[in-house]
C-alpha atoms as a PDB file:
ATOM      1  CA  UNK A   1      29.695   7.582  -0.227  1.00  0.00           C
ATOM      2  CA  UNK A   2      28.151  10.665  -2.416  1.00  0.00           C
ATOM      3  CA  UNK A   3      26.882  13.506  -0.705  1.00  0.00           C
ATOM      4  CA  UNK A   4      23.109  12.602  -2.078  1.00  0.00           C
ATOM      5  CA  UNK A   5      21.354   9.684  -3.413  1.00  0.00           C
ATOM      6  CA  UNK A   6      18.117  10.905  -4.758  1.00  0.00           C
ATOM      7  CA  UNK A   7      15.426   8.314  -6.154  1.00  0.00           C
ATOM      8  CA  UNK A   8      12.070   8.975  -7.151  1.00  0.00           C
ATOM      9  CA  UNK A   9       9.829   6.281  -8.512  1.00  0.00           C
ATOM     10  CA  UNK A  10       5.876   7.424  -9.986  1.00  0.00           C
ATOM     11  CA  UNK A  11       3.579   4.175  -9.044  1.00  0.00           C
ATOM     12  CA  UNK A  12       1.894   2.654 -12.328  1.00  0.00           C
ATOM     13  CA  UNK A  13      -0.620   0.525 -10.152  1.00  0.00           C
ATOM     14  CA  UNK A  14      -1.690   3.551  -7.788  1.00  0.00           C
ATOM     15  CA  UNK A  15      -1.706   7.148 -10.365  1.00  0.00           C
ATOM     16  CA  UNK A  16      -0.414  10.295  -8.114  1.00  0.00           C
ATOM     17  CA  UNK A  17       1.604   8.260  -6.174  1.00  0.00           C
ATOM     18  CA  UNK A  18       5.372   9.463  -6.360  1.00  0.00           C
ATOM     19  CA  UNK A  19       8.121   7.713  -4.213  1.00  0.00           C
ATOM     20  CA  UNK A  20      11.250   9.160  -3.087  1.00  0.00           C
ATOM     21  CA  UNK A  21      14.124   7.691  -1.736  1.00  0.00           C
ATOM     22  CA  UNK A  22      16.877  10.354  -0.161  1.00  0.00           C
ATOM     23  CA  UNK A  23      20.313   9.789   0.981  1.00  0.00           C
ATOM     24  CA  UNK A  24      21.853  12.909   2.496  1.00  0.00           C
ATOM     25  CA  UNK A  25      24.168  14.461   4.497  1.00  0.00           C
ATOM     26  CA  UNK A  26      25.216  18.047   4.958  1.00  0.00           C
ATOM     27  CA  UNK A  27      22.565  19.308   3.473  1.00  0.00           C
ATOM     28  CA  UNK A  28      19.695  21.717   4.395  1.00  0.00           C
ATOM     29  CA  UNK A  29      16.780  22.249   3.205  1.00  0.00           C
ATOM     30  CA  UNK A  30      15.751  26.158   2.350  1.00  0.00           C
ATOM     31  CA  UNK A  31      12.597  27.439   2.842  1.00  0.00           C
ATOM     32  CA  UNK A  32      10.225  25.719   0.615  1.00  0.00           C
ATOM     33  CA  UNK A  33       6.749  23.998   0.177  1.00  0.00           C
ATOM     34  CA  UNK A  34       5.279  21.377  -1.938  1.00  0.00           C
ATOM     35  CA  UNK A  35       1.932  20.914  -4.375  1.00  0.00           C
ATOM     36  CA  UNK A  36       0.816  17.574  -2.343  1.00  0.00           C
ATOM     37  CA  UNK A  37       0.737  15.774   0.425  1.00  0.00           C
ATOM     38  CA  UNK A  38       4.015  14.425   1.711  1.00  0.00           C
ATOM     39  CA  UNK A  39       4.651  11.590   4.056  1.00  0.00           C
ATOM     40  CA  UNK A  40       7.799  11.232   5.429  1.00  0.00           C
ATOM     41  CA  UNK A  41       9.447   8.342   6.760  1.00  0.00           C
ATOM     42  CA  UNK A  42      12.895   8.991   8.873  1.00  0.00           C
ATOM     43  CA  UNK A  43      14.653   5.690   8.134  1.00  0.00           C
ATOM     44  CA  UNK A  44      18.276   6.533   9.558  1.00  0.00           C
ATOM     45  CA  UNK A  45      19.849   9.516  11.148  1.00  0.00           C
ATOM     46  CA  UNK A  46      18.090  12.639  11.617  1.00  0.00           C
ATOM     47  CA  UNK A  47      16.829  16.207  10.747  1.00  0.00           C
ATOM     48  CA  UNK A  48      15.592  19.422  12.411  1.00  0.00           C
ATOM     49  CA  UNK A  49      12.601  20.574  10.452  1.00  0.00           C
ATOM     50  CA  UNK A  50      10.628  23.697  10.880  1.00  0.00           C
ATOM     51  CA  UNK A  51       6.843  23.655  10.697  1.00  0.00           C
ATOM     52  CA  UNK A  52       3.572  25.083  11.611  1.00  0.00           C
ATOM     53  CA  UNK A  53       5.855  27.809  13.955  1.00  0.00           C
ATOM     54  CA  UNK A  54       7.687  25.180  15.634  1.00  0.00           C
ATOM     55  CA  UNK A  55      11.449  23.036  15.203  1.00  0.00           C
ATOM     56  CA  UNK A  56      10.600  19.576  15.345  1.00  0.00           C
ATOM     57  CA  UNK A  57      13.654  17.170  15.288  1.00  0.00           C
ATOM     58  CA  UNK A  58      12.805  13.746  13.766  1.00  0.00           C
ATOM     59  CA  UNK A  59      15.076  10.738  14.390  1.00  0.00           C
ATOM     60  CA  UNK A  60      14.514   7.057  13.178  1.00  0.00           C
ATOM     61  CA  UNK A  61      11.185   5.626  13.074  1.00  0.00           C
ATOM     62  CA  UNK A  62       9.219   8.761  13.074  1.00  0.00           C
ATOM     63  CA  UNK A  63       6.818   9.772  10.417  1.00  0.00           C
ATOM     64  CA  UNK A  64       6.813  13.328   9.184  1.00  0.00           C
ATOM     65  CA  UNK A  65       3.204  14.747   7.375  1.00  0.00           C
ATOM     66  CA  UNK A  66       3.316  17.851   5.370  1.00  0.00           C
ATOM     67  CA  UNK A  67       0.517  19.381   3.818  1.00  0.00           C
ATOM     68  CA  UNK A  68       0.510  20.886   0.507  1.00  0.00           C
ATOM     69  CA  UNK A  69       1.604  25.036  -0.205  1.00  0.00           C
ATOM     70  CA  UNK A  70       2.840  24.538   3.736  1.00  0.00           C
ATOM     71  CA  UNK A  71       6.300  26.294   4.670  1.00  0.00           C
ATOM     72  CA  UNK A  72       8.985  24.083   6.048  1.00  0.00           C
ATOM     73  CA  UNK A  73      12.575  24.153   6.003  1.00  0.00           C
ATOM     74  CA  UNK A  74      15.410  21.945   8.325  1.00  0.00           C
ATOM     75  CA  UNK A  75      18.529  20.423   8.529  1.00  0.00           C
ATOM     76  CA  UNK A  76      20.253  16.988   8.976  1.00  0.00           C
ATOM     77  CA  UNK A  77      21.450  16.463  12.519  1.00  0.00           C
ATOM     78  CA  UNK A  78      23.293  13.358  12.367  1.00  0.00           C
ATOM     79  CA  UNK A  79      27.260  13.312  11.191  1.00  0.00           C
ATOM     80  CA  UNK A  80      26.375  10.779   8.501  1.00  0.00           C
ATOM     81  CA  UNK A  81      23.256  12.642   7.518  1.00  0.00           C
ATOM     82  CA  UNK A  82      20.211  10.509   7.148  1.00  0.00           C
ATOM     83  CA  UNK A  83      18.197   8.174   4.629  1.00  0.00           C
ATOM     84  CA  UNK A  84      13.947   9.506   4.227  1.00  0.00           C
ATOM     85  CA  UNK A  85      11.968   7.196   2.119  1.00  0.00           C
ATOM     86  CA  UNK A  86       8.971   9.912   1.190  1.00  0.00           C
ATOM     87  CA  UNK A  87       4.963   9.299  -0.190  1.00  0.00           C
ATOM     88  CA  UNK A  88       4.029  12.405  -2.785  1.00  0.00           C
ATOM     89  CA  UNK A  89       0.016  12.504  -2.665  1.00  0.00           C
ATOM     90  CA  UNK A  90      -1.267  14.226  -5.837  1.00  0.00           C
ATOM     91  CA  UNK A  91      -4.121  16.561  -5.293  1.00  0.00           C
ATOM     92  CA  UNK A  92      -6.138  14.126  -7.177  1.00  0.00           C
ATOM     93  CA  UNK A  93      -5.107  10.916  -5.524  1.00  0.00           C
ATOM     94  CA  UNK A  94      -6.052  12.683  -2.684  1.00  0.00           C
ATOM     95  CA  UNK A  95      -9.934  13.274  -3.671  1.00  0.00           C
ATOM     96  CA  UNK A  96      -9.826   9.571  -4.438  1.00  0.00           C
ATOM     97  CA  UNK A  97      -8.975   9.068  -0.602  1.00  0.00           C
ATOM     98  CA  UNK A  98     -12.042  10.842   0.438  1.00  0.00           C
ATOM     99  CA  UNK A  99     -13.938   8.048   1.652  1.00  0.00           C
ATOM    100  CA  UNK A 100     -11.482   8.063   4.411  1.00  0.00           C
ATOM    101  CA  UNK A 101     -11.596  11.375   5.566  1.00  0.00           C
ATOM    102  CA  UNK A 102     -14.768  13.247   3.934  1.00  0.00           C
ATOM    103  CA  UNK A 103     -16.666  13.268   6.930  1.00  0.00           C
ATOM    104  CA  UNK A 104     -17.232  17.495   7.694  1.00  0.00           C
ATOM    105  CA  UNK A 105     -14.505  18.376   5.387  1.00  0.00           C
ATOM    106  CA  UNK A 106     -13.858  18.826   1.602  1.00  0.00           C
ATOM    107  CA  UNK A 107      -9.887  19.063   2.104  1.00  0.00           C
ATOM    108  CA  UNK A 108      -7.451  16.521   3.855  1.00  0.00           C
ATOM    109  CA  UNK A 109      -5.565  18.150   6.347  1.00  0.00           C
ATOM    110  CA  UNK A 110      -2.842  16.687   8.238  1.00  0.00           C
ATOM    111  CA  UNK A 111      -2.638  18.688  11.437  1.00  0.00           C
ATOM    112  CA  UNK A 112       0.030  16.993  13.054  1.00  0.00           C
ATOM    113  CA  UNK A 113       3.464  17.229  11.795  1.00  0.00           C
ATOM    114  CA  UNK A 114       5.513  14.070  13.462  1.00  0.00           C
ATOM    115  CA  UNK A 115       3.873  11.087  14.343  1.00  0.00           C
ATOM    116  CA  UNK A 116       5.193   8.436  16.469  1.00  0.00           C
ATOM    117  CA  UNK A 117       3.523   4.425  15.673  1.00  0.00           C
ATOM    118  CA  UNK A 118       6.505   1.936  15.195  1.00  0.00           C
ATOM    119  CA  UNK A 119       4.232  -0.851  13.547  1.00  0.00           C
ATOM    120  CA  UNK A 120       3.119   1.897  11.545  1.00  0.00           C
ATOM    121  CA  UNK A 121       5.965   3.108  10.575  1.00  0.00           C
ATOM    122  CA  UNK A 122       7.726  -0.287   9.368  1.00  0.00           C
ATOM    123  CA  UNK A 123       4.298  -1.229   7.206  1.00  0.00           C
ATOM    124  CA  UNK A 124       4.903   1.956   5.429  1.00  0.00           C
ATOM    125  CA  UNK A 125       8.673   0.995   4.857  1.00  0.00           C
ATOM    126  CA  UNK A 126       8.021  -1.986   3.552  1.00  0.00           C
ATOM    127  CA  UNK A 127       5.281  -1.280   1.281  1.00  0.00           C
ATOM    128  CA  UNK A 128       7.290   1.748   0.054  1.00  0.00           C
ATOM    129  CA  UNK A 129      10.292  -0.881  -1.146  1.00  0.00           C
ATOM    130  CA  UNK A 130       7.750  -2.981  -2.322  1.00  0.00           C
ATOM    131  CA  UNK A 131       5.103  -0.896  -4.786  1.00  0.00           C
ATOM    132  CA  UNK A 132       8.179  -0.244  -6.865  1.00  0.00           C
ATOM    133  CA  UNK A 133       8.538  -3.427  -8.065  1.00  0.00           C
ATOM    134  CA  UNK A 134       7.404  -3.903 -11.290  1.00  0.00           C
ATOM    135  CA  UNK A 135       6.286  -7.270 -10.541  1.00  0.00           C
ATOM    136  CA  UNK A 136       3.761  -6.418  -7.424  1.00  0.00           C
ATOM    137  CA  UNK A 137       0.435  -8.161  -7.427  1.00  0.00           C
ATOM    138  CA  UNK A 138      -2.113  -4.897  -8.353  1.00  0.00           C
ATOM    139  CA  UNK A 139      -4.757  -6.167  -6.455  1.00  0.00           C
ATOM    140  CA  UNK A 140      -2.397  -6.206  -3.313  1.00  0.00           C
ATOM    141  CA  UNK A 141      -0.454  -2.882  -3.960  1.00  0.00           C
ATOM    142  CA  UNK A 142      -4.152  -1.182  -3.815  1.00  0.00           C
ATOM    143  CA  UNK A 143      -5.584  -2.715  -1.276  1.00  0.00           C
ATOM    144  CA  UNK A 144      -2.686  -2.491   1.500  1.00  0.00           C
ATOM    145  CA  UNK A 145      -2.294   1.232   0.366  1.00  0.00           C
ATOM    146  CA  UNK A 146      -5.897   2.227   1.438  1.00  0.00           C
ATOM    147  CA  UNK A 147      -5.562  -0.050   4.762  1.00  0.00           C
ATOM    148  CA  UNK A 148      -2.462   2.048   5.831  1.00  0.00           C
ATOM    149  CA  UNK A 149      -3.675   5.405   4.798  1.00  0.00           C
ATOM    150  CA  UNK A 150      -6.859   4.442   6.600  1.00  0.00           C
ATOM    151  CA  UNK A 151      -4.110   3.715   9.860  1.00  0.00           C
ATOM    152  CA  UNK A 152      -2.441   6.728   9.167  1.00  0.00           C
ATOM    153  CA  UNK A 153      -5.292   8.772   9.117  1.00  0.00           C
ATOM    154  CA  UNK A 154      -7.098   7.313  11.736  1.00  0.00           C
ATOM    155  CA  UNK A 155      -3.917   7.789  13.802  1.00  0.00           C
ATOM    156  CA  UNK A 156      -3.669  11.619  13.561  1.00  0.00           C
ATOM    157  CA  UNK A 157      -6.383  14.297  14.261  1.00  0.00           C
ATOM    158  CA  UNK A 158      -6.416  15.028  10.878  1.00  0.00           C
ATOM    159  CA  UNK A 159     -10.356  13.670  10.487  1.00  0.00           C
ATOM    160  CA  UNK A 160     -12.819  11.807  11.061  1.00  0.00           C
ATOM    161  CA  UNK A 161     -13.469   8.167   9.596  1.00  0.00           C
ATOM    162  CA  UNK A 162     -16.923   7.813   8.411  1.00  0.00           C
ATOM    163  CA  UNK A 163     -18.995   4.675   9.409  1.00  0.00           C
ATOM    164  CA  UNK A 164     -19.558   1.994   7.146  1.00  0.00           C
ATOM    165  CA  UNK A 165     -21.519  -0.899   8.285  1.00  0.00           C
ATOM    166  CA  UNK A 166     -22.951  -2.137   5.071  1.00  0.00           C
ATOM    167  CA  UNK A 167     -21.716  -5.606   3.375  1.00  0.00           C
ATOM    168  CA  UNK A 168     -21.477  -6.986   0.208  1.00  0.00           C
ATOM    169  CA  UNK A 169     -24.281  -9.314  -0.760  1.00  0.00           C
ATOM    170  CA  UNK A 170     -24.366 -12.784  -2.064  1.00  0.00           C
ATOM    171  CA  UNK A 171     -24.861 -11.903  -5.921  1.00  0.00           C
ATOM    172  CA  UNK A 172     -22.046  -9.111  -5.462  1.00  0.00           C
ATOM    173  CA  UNK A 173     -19.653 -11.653  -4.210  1.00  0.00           C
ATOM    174  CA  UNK A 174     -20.780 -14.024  -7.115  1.00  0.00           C
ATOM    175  CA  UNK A 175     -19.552 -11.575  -9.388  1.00  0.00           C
ATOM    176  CA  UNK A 176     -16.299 -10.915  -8.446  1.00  0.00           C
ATOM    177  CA  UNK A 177     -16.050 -14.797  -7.542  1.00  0.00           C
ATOM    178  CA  UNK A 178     -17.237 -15.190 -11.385  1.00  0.00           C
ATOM    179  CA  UNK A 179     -14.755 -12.359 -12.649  1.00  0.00           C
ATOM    180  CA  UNK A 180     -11.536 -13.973 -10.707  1.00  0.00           C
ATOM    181  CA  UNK A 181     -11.756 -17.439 -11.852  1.00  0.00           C
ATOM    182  CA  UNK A 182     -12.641 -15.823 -15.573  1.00  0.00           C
ATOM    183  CA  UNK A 183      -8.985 -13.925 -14.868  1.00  0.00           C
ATOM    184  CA  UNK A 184      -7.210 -16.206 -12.482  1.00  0.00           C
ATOM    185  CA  UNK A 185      -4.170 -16.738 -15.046  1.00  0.00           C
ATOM    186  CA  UNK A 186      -3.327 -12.936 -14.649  1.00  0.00           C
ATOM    187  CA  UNK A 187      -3.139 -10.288 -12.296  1.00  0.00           C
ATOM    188  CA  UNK A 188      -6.341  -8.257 -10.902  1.00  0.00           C
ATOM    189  CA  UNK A 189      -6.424  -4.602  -9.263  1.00  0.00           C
ATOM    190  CA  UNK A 190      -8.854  -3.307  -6.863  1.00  0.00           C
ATOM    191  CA  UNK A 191     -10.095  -0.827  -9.599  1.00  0.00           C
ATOM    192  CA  UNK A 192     -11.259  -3.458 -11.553  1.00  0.00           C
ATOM    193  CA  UNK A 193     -13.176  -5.259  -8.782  1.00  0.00           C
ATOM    194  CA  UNK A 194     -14.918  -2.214  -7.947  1.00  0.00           C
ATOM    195  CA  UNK A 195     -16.128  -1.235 -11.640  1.00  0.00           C
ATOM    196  CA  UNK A 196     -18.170  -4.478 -11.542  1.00  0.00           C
ATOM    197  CA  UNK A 197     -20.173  -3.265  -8.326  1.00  0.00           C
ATOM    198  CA  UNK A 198     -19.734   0.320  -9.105  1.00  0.00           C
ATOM    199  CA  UNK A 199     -18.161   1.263  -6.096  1.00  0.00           C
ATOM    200  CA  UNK A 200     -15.023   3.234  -5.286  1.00  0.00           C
ATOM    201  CA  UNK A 201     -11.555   0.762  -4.439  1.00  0.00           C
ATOM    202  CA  UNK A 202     -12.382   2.102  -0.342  1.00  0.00           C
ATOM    203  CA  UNK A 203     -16.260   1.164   0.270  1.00  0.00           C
ATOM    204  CA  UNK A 204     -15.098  -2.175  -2.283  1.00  0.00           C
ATOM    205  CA  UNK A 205     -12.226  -2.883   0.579  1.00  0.00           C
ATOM    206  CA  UNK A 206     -14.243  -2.510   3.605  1.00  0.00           C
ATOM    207  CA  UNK A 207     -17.440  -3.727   2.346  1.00  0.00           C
ATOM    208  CA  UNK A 208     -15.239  -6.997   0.988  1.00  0.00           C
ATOM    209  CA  UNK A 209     -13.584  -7.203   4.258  1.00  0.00           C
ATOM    210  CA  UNK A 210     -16.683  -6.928   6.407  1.00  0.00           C
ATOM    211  CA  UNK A 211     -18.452 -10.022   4.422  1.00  0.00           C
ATOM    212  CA  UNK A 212     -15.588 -12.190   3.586  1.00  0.00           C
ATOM    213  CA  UNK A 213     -13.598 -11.592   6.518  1.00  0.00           C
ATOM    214  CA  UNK A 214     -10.364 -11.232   4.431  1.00  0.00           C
ATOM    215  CA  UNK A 215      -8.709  -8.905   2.001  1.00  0.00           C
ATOM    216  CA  UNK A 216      -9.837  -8.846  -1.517  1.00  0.00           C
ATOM    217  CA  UNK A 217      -5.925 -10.179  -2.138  1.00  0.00           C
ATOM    218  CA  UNK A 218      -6.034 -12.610   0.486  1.00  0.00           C
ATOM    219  CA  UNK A 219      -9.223 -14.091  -0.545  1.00  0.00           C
ATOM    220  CA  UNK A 220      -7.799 -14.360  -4.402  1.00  0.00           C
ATOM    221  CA  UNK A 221      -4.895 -16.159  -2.945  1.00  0.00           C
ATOM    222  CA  UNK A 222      -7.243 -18.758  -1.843  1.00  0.00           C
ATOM    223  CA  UNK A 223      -8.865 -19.256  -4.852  1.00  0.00           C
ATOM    224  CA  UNK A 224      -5.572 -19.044  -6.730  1.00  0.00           C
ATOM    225  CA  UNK A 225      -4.832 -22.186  -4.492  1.00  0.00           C
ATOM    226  CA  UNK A 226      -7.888 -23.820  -4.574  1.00  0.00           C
ATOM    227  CA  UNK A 227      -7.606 -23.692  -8.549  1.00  0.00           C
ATOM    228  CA  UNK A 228      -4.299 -24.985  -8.862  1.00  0.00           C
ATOM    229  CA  UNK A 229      -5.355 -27.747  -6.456  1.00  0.00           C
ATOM    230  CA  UNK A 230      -7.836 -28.570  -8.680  1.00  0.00           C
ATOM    231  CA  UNK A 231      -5.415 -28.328 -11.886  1.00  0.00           C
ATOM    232  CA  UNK A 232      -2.388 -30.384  -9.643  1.00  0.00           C
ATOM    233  CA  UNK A 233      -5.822 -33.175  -8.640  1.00  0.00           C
ATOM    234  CA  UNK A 234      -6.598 -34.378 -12.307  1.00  0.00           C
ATOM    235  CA  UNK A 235      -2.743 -35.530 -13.001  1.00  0.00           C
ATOM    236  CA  UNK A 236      -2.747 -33.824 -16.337  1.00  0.00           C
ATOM    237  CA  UNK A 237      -1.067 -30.417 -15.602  1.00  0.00           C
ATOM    238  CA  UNK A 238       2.351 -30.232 -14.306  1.00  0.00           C
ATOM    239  CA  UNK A 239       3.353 -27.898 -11.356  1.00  0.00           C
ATOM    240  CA  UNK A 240       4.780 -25.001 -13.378  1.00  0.00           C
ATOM    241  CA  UNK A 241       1.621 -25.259 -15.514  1.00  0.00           C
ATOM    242  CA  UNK A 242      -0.731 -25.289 -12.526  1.00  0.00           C
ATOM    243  CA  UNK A 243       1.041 -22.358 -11.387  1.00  0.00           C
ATOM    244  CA  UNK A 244       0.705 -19.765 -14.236  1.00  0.00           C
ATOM    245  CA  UNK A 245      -2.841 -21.159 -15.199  1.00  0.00           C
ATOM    246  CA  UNK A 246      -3.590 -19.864 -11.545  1.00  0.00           C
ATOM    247  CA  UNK A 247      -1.887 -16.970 -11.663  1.00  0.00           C
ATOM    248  CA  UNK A 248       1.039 -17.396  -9.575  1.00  0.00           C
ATOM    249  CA  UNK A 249       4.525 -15.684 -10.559  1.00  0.00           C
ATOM    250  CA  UNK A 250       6.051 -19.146 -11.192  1.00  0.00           C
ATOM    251  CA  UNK A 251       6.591 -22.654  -9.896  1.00  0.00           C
ATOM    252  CA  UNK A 252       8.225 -21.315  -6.662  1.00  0.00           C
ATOM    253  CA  UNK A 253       5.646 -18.991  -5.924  1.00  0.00           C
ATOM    254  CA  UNK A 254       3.029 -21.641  -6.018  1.00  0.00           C
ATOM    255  CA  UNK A 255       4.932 -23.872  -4.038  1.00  0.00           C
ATOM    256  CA  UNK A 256       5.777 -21.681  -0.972  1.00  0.00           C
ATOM    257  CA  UNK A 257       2.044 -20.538  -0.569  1.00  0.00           C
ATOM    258  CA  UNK A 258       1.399 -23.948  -1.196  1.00  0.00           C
ATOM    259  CA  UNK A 259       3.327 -25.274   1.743  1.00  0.00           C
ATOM    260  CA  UNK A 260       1.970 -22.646   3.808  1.00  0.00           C
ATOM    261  CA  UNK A 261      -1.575 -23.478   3.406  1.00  0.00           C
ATOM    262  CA  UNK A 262      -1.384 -27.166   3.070  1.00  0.00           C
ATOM    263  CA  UNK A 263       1.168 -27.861   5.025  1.00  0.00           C
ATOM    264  CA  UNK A 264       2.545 -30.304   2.237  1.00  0.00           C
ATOM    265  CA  UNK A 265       4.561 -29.039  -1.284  1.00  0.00           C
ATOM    266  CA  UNK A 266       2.543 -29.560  -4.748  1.00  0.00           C
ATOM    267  CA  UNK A 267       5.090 -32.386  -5.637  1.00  0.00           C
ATOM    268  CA  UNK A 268       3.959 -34.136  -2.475  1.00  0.00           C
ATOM    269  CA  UNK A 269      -0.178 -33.614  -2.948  1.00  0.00           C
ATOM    270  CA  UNK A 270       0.049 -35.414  -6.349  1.00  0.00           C
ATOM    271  CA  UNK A 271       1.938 -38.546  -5.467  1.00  0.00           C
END
C-alpha cells in the first residue's frame, strides 16, 4: 500500500464544493490553515489534531469542523494510519448557506471542533461517495446537501436556525408541477426550481417540504412514476422507452422504483 492516496474531486452540481479523499499513514500534518470551511470525516484509524488551544484525538466516526485562516496541525495515531473523506466550503458557497445560519451573524462559525452523531456521520459518507458521480440526479445532490448542512449546523453551537413557517401556495406548486412534466425526460436541479419562484435552493427546500410533505426529489420521483405509468397504460411505449421519456437512468432504474412503489415490475402492470 503507498504511503498516501490523495483524491480531490470539485462538485459540478453544487460550485465551491471540493471533495477530498486521504489515505495516510506516517504522516503529520505541520502547522497550517485553510481559505474555507472544512468538514472532516474520520473514516478509519485515527489522528491527534491541535485546535482552538487544545489536542483533540479523533478516531472513526467522528466529524472534525475547521474554520477558515484557523491554525491546526496533528498526527496519525493508528499503525496503519487512517482514511478522512473531507468537505472544502468556498467562502462563497458559504454565503449561499446563509439561510441556515444568518440569524445574528454575517459569518459562519463553527465553534466546535469534533462532533460526535453516528447517523450523521454515515449520511455525510455516503453522500460524499455519491456527489462524485457524474451520473447523480441534480435535483437530489442539492437538496440532500442543504438537509445535512442544516443537521450539521443545527447540531453544533455554531448558530442559530432561523424560523420559517411559510408554505408554498397552490399556483407556486402549479408551476414547478408545470415545469417538471415540461422536463421530465431530463434531469432537474434545485437551482432551477427556485428561479421560477425566485427564491434561494434553502427557503425553496423547506417551503417545498412544509406543503408537499416530501423532498422536491422525492416528489419528482413520483411524478417520474406516475408518467411512465401513464406511458406503460396506453400499450404503445415499451419499458425502456417509458423509462427515458420519464427521466429515469434506464430500464432498470425504472423498474426497481417501480417495484418499490407498486409492488409489481412494469412488465407485470402491462400484461
Amino acid at each position: 500500500m503507498p504511503q498516501h492516496q490523495v483524491k480531490y474531486h470539485h462538485s459540478r452540481l453544487i460550485p465551491g464544493l471540493e471533495l477530498g479523499h486521504l489515505k495516510v499513514r506516517e504522516f503529520d500534518f505541520g502547522r497550517h490553515c485553510h481559505g474555507d470551511h472544512h468538514i472532516g470525516l474520520i473514516c478509519r484509524g485515527g489522528l491527534r489534531q491541535y485546535q482552538k488551544g487544545a489536542n483533540h484525538s479523533l478516531g472513526p466516526g467522528m466529524i472534525a469542523l475547521t474554520n477558515p485562516d484557523e491554525l491546526h496541525y496533528g498526527q496519525d495515531l493508528a499503525r496503519d494510519g487512517f482514511e478522512l473523506r473531507v468537505f472544502g466550503i468556498s467562502p462563497d458557497l458559504a454565503v449561499q448557506l446563509q439561510p441556515l445560519w444568518g440569524v445574528g451573524s454575517t459569518t459562519l462559525n463553527f465553534n466546535q471542533p469534533v462532533i460526535e452523531n453516528p447517523q450523521l456521520f454515515q449520511d455525510l459518507v455516503s453522500f460524499h461517495r455519491t456527489v462524485t458521480n457524474p451520473d447523480a440526479d441534480p435535483l437530489w445532490v442539492q437538496s440532500r446537501w442543504l438537509e445535512l448542512m442544516q443537521q450539521l449546523i443545527s447540531g453544533t453551537d455554531s448558530t442559530q436556525l432561523p424560523s420559517d413557517h411559510s408554505g408554498l401556495s397552490t399556483q407556486a406548486v402549479n408551476i414547478i408541477r408545470d415545469y417538471c412534466l415540461a422536463n421530465i425526460d431530463r434531469k432537474i436541479s434545485l437551482t432551477e426550481l427556485g428561479k421560477l419562484l425566485d427564491l434561494d435552493q434553502y427557503r425553496l427546500l423547506r417551503q417545498f417540504r412544509k406543503t408537499m410533505h416530501f423532498t422536491p426529489h422525492a416528489w419528482l420521483v413520483q411524478l417520474r412514476l406516475d408518467y411512465a405509468r401513464q406511458l406503460l397504460r396506453s400499450g404503445k411505449t415499451s419499458i425502456c422507452e417509458a423509462a427515458h421519456a420519464s427521466g429515469f437512468c434506464d430500464q432498470s432504474h425504472l423498474c426497481r422504483v417501480f417495484r418499490k412503489a407498486y409492488g409489481i415490475t412494469p412488465s407485470s402492470f402491462t400484461r
